[in-house]
C-alpha atoms as a PDB file:
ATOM      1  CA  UNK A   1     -69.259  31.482 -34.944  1.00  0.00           C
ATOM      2  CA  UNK A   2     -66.303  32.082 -32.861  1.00  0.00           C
ATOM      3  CA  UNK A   3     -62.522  31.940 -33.282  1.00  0.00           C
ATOM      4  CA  UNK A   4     -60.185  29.026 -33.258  1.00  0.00           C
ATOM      5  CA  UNK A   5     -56.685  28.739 -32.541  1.00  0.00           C
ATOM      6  CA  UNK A   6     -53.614  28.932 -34.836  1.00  0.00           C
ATOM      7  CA  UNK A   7     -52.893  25.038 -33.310  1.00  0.00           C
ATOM      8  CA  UNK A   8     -56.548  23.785 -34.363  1.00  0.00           C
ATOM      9  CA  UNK A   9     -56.086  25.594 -37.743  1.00  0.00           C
ATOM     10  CA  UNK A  10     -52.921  24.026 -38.719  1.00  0.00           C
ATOM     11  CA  UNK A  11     -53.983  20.383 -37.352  1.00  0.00           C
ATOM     12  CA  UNK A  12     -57.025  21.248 -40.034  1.00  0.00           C
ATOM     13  CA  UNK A  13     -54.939  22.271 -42.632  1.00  0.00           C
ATOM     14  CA  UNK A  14     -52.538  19.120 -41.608  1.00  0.00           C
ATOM     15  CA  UNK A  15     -55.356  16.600 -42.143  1.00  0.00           C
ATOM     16  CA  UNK A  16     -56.290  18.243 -45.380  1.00  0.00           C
ATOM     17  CA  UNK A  17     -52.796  17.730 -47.032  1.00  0.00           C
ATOM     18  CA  UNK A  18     -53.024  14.270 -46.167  1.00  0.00           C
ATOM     19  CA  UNK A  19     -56.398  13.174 -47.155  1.00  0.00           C
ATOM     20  CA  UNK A  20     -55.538  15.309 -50.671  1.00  0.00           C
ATOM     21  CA  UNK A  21     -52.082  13.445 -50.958  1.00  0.00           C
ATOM     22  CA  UNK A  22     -50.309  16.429 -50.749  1.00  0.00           C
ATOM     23  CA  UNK A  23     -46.818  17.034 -49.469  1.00  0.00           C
ATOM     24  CA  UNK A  24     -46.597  20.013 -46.568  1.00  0.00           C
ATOM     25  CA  UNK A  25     -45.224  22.873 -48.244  1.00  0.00           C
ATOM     26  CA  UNK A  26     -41.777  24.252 -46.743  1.00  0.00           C
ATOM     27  CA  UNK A  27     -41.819  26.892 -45.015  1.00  0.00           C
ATOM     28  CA  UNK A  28     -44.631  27.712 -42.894  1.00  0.00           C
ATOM     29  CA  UNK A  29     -48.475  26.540 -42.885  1.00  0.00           C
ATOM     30  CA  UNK A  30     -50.832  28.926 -44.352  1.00  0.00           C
ATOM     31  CA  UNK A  31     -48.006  31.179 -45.263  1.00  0.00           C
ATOM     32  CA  UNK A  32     -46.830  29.029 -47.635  1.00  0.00           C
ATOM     33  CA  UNK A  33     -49.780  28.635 -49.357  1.00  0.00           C
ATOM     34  CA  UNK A  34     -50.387  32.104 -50.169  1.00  0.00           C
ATOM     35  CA  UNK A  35     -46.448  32.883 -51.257  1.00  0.00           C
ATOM     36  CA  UNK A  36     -47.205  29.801 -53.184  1.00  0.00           C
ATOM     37  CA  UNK A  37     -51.330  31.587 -54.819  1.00  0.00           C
ATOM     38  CA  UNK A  38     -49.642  34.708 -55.155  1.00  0.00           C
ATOM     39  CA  UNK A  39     -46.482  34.003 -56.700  1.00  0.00           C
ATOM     40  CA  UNK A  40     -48.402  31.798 -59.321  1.00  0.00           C
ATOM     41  CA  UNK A  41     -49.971  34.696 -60.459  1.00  0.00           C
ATOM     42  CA  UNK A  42     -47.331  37.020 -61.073  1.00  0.00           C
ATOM     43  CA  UNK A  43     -48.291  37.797 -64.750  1.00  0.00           C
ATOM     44  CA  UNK A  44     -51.460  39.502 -63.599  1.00  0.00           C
ATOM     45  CA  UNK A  45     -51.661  42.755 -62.618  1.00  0.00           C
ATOM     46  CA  UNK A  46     -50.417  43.590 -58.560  1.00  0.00           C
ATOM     47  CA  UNK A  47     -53.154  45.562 -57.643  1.00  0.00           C
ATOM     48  CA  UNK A  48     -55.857  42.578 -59.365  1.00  0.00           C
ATOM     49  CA  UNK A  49     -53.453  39.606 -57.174  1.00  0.00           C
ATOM     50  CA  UNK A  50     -53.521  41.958 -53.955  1.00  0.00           C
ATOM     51  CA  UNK A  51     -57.259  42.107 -53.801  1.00  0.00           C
ATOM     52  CA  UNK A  52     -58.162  38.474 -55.059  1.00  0.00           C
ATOM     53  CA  UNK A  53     -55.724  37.726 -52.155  1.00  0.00           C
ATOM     54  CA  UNK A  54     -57.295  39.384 -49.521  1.00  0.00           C
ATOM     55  CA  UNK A  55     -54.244  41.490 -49.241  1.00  0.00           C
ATOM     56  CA  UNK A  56     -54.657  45.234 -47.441  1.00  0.00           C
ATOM     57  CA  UNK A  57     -52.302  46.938 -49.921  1.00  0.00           C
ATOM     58  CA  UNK A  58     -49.893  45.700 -52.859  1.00  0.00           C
ATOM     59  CA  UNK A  59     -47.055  46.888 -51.125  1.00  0.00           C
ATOM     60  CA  UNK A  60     -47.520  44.015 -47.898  1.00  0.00           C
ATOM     61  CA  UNK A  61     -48.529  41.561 -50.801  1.00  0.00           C
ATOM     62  CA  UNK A  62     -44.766  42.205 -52.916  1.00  0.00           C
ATOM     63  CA  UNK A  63     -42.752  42.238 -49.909  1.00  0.00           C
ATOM     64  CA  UNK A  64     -43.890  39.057 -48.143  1.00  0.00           C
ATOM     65  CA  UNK A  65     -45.641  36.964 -50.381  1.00  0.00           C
ATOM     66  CA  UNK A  66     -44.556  37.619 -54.291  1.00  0.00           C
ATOM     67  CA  UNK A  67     -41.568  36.134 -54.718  1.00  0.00           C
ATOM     68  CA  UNK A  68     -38.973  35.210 -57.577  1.00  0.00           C
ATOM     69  CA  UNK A  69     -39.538  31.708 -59.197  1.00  0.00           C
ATOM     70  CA  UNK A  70     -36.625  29.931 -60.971  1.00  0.00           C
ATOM     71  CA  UNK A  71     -39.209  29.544 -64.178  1.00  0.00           C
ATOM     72  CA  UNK A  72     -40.517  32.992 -64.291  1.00  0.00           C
ATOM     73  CA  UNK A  73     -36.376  34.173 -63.987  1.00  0.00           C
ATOM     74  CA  UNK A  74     -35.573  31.926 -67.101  1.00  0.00           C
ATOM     75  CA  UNK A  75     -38.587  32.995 -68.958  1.00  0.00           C
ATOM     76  CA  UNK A  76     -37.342  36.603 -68.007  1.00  0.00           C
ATOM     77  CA  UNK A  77     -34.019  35.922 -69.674  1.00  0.00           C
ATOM     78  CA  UNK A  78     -34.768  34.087 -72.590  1.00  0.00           C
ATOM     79  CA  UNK A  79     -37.850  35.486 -73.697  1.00  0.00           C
ATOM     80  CA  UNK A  80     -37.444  39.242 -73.607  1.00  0.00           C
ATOM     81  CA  UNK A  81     -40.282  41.666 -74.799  1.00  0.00           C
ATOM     82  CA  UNK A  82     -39.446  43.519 -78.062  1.00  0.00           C
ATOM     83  CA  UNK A  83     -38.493  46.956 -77.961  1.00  0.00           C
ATOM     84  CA  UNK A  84     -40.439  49.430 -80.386  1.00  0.00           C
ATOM     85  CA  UNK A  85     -39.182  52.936 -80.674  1.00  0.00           C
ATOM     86  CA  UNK A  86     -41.778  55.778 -79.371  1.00  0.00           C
ATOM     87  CA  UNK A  87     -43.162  57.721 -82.470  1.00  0.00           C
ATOM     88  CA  UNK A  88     -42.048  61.224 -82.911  1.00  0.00           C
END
C-alpha cells in the first residue's frame, strides 16, 4: 500500500535470481530485464511490445530498451524476405 525503495526492490529482485538459479543479468537490475522482454520480442509489432511493456510511447521503448541481438542480425543476413514486384 505504499512505496518501497529502489534498494529494497533490487535486494527483492536479488533474492529472486537466486532462489530461481538464475545468473544477474549485466547491466543494470530491472533494466535489464526489460531490454532483455522487449528485445525478445522484436518480431512483433512495436506499437503491440510498447503497450504489453508498459511503455508510454514506442519511441522511449526503441531507444532504450529494443536493442540489436547477434541472432536476430544473422537471421537478418541470411534469411532475407523475397522481393515481389508491385503490379501495374
Amino acid at each position: 500500500n505504499r512505496p518501497i525503495s529502489r534498494h529494497l526492490a533490487h535486494n527483492w529482485l536479488a533474492k529472486g535470481e537466486k532462489l530461481a538459479k538464475l545468473e544477474p543479468l549485466k547491466r543494470g537490475k530491472w533494466h535489464a530485464y526489460r531490454r532483455k522482454w522487449s528485445t525478445e520480442r522484436k518480431q512483433y509489432p512495436d506499437a503491440d511490445v510498447a503497450q504489453a511493456g508498459g511503455w508510454s510511447s514506442v519511441e522511449s521503448m526503441l531507444a532504450s530498451y529494443q536493442h540489436a541481438d547477434e541472432a536476430t542480425t544473422l537471421h537478418v543476413i541470411l534469411e532475407p524476405s523475397e522481393l515481389r514486384e508491385a503490379s501495374r
